[in-house]
C-alpha atoms as a PDB file:
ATOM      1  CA  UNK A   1       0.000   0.000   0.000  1.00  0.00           C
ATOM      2  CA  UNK A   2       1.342   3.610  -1.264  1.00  0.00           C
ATOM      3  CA  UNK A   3       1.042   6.325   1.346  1.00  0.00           C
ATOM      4  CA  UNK A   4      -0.464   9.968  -0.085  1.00  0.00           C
ATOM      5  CA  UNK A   5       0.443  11.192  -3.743  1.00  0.00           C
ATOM      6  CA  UNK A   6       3.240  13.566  -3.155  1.00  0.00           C
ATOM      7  CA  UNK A   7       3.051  16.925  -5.672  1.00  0.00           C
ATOM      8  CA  UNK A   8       6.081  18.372  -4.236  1.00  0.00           C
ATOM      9  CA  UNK A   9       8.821  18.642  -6.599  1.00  0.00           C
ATOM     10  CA  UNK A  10      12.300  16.606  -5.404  1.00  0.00           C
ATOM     11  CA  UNK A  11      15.125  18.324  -3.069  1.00  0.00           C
ATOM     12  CA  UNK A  12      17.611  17.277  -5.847  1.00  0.00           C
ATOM     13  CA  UNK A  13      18.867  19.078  -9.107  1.00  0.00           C
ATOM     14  CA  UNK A  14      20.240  16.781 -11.740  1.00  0.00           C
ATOM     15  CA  UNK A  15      22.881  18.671 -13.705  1.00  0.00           C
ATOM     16  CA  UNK A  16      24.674  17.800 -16.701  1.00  0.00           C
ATOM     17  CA  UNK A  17      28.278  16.617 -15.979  1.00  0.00           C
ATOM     18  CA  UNK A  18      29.255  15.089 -19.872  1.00  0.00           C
ATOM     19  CA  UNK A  19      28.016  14.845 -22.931  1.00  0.00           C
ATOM     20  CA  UNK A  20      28.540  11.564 -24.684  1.00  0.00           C
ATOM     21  CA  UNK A  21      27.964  11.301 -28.872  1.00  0.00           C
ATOM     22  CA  UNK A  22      27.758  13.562 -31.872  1.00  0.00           C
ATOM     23  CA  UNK A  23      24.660  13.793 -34.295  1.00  0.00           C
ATOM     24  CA  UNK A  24      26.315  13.259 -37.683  1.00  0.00           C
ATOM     25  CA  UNK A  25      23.969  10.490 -39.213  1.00  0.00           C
ATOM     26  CA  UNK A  26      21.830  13.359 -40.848  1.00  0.00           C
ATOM     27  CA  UNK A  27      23.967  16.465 -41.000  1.00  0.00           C
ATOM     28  CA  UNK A  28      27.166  17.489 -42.396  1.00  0.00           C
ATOM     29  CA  UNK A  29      29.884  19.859 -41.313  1.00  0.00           C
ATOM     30  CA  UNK A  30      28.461  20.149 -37.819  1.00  0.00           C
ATOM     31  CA  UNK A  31      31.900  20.128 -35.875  1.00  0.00           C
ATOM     32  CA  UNK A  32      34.179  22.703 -35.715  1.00  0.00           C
ATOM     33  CA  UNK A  33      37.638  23.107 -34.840  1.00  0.00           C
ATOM     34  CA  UNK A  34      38.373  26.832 -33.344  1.00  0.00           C
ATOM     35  CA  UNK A  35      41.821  27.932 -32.040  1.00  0.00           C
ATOM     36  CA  UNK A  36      41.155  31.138 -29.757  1.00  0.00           C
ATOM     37  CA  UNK A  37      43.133  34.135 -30.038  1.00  0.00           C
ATOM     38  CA  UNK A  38      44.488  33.625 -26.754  1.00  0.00           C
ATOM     39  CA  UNK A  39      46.155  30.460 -27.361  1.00  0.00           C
ATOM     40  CA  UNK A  40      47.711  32.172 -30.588  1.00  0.00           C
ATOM     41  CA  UNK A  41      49.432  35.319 -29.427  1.00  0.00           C
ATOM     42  CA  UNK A  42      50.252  33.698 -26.140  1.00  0.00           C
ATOM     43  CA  UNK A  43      53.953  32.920 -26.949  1.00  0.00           C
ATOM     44  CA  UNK A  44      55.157  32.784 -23.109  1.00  0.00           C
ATOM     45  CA  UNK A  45      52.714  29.791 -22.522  1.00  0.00           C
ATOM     46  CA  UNK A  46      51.631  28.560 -25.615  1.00  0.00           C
ATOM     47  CA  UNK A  47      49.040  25.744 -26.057  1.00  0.00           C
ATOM     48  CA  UNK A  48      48.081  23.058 -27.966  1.00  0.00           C
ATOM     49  CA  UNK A  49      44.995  23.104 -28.869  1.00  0.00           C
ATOM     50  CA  UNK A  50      41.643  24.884 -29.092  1.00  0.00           C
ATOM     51  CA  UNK A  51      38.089  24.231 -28.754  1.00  0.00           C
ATOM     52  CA  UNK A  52      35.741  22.396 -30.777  1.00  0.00           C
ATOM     53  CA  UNK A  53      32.565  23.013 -31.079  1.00  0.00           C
ATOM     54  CA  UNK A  54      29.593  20.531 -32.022  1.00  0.00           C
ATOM     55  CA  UNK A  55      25.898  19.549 -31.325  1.00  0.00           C
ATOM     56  CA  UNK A  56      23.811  16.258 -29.383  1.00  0.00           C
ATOM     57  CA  UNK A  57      19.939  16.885 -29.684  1.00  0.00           C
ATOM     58  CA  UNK A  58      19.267  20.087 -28.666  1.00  0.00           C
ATOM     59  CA  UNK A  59      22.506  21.365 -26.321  1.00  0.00           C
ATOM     60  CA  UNK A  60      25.676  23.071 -28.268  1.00  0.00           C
ATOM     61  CA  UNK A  61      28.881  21.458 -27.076  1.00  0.00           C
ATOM     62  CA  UNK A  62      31.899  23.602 -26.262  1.00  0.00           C
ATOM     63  CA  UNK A  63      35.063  20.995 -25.626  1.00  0.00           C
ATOM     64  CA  UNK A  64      38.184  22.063 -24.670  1.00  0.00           C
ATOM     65  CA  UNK A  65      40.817  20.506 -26.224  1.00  0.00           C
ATOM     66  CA  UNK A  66      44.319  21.954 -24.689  1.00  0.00           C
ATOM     67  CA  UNK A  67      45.934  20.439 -22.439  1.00  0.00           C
ATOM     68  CA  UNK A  68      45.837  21.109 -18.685  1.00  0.00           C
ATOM     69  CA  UNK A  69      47.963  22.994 -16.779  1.00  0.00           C
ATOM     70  CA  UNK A  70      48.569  22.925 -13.274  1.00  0.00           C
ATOM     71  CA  UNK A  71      45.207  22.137 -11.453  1.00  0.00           C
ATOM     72  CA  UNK A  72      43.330  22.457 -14.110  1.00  0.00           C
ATOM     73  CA  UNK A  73      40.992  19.024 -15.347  1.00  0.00           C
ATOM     74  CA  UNK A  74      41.620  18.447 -19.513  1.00  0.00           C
ATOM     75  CA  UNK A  75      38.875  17.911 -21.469  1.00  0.00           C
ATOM     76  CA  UNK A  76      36.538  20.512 -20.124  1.00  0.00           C
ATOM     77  CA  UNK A  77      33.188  20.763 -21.849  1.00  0.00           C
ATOM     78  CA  UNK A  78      31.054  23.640 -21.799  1.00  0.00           C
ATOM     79  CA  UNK A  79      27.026  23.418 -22.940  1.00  0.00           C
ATOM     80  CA  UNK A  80      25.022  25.962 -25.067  1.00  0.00           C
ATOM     81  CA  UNK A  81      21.173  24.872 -23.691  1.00  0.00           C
ATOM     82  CA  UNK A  82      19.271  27.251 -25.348  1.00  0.00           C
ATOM     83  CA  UNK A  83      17.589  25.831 -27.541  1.00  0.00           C
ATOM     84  CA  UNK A  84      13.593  24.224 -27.062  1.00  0.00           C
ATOM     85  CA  UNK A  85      14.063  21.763 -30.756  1.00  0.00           C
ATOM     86  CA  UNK A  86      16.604  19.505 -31.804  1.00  0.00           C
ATOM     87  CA  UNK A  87      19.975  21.079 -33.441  1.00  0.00           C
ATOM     88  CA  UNK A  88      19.755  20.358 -37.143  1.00  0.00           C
ATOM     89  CA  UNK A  89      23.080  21.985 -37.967  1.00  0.00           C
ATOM     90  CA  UNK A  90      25.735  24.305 -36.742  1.00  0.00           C
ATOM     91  CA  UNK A  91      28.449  27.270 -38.095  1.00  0.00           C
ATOM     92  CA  UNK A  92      31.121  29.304 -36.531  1.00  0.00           C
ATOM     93  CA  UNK A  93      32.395  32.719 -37.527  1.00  0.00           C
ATOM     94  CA  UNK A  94      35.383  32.892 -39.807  1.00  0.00           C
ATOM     95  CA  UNK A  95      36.796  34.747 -36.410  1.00  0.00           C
ATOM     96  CA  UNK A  96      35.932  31.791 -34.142  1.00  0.00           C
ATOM     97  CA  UNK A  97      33.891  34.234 -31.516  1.00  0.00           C
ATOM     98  CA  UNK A  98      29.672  33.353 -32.708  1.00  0.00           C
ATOM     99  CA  UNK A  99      28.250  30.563 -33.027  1.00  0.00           C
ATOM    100  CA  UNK A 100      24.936  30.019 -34.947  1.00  0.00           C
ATOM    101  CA  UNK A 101      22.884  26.898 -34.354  1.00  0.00           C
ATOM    102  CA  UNK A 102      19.698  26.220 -36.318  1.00  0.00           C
ATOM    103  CA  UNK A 103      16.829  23.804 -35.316  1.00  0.00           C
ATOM    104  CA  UNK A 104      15.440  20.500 -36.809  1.00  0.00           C
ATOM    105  CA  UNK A 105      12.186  22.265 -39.457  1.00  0.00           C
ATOM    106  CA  UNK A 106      14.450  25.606 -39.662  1.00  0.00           C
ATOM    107  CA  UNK A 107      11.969  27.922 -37.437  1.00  0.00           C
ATOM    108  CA  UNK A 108      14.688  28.645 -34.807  1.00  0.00           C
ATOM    109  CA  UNK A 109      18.317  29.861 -35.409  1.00  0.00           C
ATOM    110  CA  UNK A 110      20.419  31.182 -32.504  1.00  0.00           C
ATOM    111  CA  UNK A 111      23.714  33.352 -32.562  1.00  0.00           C
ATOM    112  CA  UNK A 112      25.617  32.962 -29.808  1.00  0.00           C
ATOM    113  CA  UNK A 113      29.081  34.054 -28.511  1.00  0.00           C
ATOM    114  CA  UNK A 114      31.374  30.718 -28.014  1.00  0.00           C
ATOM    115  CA  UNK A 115      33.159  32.038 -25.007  1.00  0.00           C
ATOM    116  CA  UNK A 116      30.974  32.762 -22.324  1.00  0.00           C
ATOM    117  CA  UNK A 117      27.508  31.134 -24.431  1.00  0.00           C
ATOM    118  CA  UNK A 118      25.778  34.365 -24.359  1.00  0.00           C
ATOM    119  CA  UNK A 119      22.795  34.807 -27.170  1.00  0.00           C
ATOM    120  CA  UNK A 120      23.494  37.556 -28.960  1.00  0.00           C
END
């Protein structure tokens, strides 16, 4: 025997710690290798690496490729979650700062700023 129905919402807060896969059965093009502008002029530390940039169903994937540094974890990713429909497909600026993701049925298409995932 159950006790009462319950319509409180749970103490807990499930929050995304990895995203596993890439969508690339139906698009094309939809990763993107970006080297920042930091890790260019830095000559005193330089750094391998960049970020790429790709999409799983509807959150935009930010991983961080270079390698870490004192206390710092590698492989970092970073998630883009604004979107309500699937990501159909995906472009970066020829300067590697926006971002513009489109979804599945072309009625939404958001520009964002890759650093700090901020719609413009």
């Amino acid at each position: 025997k159950h006790g009462p129905l319950q319509l409180q919402p749970p103490d807990r807060v499930l929050q995304l710690e990895h995203v596993y896969g890439y969508r690339g059965h139906d698009c094309g093009r939809n990763a993107r290798f970006v080297q920042t502008i930091e890790d260019v002029r830095d000559k005193a530390r330089p750094k391998w690496g960049g970020e790429v940039v790709y999409h799983v169903g509807k959150i935009g994937v930010v991983y961080d490729t270079k390698e870490a540094g004192p206390g710092q974890e590698a492989g970092v990713q970073r998630y883009f979650e604004e979107h309500k429909g699937e990501i159909s497909c995906l472009d970066v600026s020829p300067d590697g700062i926006k971002v513009a993701t489109g979804e599945t049925g072309g009625s939404t298409v958001l520009v964002w700023r890759m650093r700090d995932l901020a719609v413009l």
